[in-house]
Protein backbone atom coordinates (compact mmCIF):
# COMPACT_ATOMS: atom_id res chain seq x y z
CA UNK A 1 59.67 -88.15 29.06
CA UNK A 2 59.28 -88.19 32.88
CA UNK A 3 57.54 -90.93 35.03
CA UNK A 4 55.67 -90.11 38.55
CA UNK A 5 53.62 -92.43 40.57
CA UNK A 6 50.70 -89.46 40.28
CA UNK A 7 50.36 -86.85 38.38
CA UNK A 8 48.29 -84.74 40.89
CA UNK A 9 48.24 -80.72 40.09
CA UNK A 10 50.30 -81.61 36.84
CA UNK A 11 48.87 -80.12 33.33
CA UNK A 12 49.70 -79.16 30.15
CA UNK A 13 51.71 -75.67 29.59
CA UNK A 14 52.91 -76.62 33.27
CA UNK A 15 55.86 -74.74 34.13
CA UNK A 16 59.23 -77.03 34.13
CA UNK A 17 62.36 -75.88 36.18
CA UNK A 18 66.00 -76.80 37.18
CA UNK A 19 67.92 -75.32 39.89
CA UNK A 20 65.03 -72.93 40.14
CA UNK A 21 65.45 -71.28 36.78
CA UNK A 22 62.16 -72.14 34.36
CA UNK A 23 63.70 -74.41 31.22
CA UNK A 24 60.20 -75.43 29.65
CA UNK A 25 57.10 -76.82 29.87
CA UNK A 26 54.87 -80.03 30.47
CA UNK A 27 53.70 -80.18 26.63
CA UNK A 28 51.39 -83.97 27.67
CA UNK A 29 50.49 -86.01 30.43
CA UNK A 30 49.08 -89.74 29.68
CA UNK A 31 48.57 -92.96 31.95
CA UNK A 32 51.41 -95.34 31.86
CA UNK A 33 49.18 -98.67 31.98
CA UNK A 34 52.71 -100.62 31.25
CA UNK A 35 54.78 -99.12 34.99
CA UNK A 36 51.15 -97.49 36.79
CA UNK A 37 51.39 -93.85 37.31
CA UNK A 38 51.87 -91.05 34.35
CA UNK A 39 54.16 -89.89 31.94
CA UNK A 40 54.62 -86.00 31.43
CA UNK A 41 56.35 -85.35 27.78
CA UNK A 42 58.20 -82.33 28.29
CA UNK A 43 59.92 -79.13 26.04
CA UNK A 44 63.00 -78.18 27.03
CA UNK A 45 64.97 -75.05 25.65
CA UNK A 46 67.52 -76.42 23.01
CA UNK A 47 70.00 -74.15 25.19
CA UNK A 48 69.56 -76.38 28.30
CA UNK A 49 71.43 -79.75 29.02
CA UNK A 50 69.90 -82.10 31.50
CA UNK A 51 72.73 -84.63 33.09
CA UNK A 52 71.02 -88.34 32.67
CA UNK A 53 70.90 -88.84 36.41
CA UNK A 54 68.63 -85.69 37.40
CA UNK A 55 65.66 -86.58 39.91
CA UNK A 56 61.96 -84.75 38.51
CA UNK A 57 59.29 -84.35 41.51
CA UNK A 58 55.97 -82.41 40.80
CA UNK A 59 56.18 -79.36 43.62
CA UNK A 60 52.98 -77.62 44.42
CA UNK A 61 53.37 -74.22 45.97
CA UNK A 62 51.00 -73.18 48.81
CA UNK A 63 49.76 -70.54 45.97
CA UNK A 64 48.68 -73.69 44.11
CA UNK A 65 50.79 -73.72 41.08
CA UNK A 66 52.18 -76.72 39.99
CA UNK A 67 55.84 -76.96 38.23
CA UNK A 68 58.23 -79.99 37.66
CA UNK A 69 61.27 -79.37 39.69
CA UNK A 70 64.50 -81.08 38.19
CA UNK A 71 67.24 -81.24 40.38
CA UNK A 72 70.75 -81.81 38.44
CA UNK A 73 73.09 -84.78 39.02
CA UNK A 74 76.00 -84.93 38.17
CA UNK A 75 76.75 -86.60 34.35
């Protein structure tokens, strides 16, 4: 699960990315009334380890596609 203060552009089947390469999808997108803003559930390939301190942004491209850009950290 991945929180964002808005989840403008973002759907479901949403392309999901780290370091550029595309590792998944957004599979749902609900409110989170508890923090404000949205949580996007997400499917990863089983192949694909995320370090726990990796930063998510949503990324529109001037095409207008939307993807979830992970940027690695470094655990």
């Amino acid at each position: 699960e991945l929180h964002f203060e808005s989840g403008s552009g973002l759907y479901p089947t949403a392309p999901v990315t780290l370091s550029g390469l595309n590792i998944g999808n957004v599979r749902n997108i609900r409110l989170d009334v508890k923090q404000g803003g949205v949580v996007a559930l997400i499917d990863v390939r089983e192949d694909v380890r995320i370090p726990t301190d990796s930063t998510a942004i949503i990324v529109r491209s001037i095409l207008g596609e939307t993807v979830v850009e992970i940027t690695p950290g470094q655990d």
